[in-house]
N, C-alpha and C. Protein backbone atom coordinates (compact mmCIF):
# COMPACT_ATOMS: atom_id res chain seq x y z
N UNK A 1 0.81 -1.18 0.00
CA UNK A 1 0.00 0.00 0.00
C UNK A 1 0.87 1.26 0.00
N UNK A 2 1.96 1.25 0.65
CA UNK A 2 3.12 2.25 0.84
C UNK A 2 3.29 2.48 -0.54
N UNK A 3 3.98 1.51 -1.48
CA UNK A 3 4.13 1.37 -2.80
C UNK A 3 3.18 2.41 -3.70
N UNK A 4 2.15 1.98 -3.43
CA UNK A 4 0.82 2.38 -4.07
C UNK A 4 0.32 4.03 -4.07
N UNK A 5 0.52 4.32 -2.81
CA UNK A 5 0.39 5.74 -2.45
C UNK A 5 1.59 6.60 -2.93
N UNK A 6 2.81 6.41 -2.87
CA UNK A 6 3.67 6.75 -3.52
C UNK A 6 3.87 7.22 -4.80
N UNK A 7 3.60 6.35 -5.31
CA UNK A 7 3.38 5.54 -6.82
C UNK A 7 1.91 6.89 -7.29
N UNK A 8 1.05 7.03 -6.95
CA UNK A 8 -0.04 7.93 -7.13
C UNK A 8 0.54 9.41 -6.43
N UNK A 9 1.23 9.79 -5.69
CA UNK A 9 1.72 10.88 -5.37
C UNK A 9 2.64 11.59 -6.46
N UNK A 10 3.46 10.43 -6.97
CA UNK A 10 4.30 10.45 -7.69
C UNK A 10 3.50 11.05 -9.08
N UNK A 11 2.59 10.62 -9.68
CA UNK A 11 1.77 11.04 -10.78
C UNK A 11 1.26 12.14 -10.24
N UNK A 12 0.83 12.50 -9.64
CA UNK A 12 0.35 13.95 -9.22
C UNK A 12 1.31 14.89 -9.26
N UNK A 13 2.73 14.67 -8.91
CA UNK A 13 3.69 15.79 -9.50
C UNK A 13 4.12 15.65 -11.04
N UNK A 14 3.77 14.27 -11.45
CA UNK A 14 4.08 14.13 -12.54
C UNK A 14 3.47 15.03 -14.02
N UNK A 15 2.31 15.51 -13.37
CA UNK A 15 1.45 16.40 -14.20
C UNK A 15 1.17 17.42 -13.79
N UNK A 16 1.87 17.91 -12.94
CA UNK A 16 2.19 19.46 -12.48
C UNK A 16 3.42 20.18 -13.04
N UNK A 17 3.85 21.17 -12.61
CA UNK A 17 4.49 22.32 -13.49
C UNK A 17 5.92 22.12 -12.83
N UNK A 18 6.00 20.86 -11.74
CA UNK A 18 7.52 20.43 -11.68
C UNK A 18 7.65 19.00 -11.59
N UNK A 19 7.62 18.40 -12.79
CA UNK A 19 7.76 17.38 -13.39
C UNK A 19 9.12 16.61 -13.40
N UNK A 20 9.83 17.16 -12.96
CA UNK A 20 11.23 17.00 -13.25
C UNK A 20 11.74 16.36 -11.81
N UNK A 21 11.07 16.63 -10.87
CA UNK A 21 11.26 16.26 -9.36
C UNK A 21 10.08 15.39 -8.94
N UNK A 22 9.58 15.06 -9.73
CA UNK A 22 8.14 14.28 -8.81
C UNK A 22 8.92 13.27 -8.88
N UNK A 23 9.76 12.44 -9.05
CA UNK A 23 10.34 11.42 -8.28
C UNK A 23 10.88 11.64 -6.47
N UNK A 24 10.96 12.82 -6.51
CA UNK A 24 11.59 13.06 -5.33
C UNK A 24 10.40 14.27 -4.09
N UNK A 25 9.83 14.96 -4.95
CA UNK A 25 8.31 15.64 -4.64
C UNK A 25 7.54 14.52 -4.28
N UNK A 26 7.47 13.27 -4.79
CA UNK A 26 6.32 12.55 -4.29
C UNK A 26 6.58 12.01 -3.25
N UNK A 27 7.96 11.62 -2.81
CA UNK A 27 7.83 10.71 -1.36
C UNK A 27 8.01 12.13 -0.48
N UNK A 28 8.43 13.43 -0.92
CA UNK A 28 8.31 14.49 0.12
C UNK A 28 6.68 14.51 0.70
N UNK A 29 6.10 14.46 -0.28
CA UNK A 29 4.20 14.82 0.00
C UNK A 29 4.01 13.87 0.67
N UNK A 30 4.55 12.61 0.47
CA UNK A 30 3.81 11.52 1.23
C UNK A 30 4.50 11.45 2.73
N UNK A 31 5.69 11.39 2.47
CA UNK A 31 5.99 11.81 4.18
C UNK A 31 5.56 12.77 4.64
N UNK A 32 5.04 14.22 4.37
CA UNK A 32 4.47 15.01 4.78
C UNK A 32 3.54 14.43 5.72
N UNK A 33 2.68 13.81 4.54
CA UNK A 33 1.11 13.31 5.03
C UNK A 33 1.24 12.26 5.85
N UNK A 34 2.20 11.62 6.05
CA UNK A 34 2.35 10.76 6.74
C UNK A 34 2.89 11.00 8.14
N UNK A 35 3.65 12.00 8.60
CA UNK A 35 3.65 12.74 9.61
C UNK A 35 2.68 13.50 10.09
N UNK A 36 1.35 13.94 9.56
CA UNK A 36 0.64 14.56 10.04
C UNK A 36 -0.11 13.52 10.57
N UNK A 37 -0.31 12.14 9.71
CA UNK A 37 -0.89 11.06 10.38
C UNK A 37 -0.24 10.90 11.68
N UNK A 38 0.69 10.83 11.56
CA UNK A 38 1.33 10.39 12.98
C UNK A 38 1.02 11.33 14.04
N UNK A 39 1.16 12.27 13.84
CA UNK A 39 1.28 13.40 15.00
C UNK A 39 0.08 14.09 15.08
N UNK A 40 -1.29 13.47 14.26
CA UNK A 40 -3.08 13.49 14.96
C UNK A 40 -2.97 12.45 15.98
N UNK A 41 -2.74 11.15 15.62
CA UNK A 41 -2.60 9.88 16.65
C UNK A 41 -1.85 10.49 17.82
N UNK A 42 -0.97 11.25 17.75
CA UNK A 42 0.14 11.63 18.99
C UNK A 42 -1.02 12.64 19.89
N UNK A 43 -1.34 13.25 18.59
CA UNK A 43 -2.71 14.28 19.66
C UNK A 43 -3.77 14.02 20.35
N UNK A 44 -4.15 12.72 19.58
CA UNK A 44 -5.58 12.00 20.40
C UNK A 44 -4.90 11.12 21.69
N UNK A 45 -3.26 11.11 21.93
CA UNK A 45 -3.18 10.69 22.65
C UNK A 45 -2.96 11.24 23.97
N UNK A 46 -2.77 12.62 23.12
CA UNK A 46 -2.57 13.95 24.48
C UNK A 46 -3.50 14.03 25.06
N UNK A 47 -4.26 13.97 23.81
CA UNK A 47 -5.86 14.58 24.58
C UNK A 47 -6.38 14.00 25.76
N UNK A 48 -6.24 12.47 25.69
CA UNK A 48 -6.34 11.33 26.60
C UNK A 48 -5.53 11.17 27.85
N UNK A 49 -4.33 12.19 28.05
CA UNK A 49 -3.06 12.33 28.87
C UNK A 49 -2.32 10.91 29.10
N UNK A 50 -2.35 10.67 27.73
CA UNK A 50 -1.23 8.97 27.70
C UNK A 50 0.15 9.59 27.53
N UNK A 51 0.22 10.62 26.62
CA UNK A 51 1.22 11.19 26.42
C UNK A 51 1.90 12.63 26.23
N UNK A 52 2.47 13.18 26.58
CA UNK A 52 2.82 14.61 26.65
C UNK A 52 2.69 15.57 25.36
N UNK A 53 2.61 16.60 24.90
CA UNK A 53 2.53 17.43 23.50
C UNK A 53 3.94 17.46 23.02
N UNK A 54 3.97 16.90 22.03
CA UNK A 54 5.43 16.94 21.54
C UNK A 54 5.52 18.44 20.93
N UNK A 55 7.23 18.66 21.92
CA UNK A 55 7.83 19.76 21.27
C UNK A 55 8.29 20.29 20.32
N UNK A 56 8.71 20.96 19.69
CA UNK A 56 9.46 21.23 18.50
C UNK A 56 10.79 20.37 18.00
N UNK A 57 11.64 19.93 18.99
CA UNK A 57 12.67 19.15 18.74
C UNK A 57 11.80 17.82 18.41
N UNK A 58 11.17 17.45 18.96
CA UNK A 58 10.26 16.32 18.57
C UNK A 58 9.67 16.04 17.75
N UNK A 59 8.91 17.10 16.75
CA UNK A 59 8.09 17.39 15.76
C UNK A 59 9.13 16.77 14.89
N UNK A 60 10.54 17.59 14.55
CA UNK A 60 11.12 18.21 13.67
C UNK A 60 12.08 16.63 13.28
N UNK A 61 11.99 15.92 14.81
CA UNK A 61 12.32 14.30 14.31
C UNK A 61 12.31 13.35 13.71
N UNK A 62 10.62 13.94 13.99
CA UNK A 62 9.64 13.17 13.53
C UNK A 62 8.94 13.16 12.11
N UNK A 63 9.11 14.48 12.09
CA UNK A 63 9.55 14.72 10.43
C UNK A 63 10.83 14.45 9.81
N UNK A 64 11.64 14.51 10.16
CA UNK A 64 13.16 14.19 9.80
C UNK A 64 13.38 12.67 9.30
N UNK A 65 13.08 12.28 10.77
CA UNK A 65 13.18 10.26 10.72
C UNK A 65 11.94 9.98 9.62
N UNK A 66 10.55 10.30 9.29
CA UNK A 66 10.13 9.92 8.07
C UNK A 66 10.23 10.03 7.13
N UNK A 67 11.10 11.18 6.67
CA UNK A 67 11.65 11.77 5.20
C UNK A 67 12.75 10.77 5.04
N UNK A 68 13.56 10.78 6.18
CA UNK A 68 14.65 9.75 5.78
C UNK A 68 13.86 8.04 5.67
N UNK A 69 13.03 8.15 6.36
CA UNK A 69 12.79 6.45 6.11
C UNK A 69 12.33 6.24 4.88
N UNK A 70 11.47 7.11 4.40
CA UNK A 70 10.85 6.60 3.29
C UNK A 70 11.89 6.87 1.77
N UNK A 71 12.76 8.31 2.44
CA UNK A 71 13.65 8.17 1.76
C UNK A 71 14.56 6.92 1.01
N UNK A 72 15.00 6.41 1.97
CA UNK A 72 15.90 5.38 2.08
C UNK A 72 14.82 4.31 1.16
N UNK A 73 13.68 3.92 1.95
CA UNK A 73 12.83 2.79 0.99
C UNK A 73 12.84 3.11 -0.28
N UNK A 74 12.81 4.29 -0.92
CA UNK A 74 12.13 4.58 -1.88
C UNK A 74 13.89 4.68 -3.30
N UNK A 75 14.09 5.52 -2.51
CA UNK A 75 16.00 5.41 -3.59
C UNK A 75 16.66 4.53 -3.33
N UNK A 76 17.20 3.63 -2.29
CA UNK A 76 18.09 2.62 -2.18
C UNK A 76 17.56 1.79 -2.91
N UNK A 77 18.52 1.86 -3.80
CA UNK A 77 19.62 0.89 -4.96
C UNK A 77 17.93 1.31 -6.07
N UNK A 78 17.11 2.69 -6.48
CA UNK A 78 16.80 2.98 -7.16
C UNK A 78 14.93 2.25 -7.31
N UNK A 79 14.73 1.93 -5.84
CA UNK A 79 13.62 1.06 -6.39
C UNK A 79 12.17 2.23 -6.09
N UNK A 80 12.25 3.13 -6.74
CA UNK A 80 10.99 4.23 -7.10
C UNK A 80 10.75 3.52 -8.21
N UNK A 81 12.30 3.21 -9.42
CA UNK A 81 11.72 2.57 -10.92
C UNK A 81 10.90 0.95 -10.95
N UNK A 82 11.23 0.28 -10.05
CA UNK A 82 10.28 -0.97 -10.06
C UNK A 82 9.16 -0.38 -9.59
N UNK A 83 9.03 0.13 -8.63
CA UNK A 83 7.18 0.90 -8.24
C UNK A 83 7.03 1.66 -9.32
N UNK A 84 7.51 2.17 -10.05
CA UNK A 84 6.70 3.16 -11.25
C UNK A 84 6.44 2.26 -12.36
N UNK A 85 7.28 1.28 -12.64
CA UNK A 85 7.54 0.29 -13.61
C UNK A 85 6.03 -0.85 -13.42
N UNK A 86 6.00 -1.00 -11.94
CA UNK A 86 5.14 -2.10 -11.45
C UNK A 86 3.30 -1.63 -12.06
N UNK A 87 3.45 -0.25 -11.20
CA UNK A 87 2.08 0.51 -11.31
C UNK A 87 1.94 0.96 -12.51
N UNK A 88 2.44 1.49 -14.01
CA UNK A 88 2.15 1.98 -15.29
C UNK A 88 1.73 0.82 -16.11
């Protein structure tokens, strides 16, 4: 499903006016969105006092560590082209 969402992010820059980077625009958007997922769950958990409001150093981790993870999934050893290859 990771694949998949990607893979459709990826076409959405692909037909925008920077075409040239939606290989690299698309896993940015999706980690975006995927940190905001994370850090509603982090909020419903505040809300609940399971867990404290993450700070700014925390946020900025947490964005950091998902850009790089998906990073890493997505370019190491080039496999965006088997997901684009797979899904067209």
């Amino acid at each position: 499903m990771i694949d998949y969402l990607y893979y459709r992010f990826y076409r959405l820059w692909l037909h925008s006016s920077l075409a040239e980077g939606a290989v690299f625009m698309g896993m940015l958007m999706f980690s975006v969105l995927l940190s905001t997922n994370v850090l509603t769950v982090w909020g419903m958990l505040t809300r609940y006092g399971i867990v404290a409001y993450p700070s700014d150093i925390q946020y900025y981790i947490i964005e950091g560590g998902i850009i790089a993870l998906l990073g890493w999934r997505f370019f190491f050893r080039k496999r965006y082209d088997r997901i684009i290859a797979r899904y067209d």
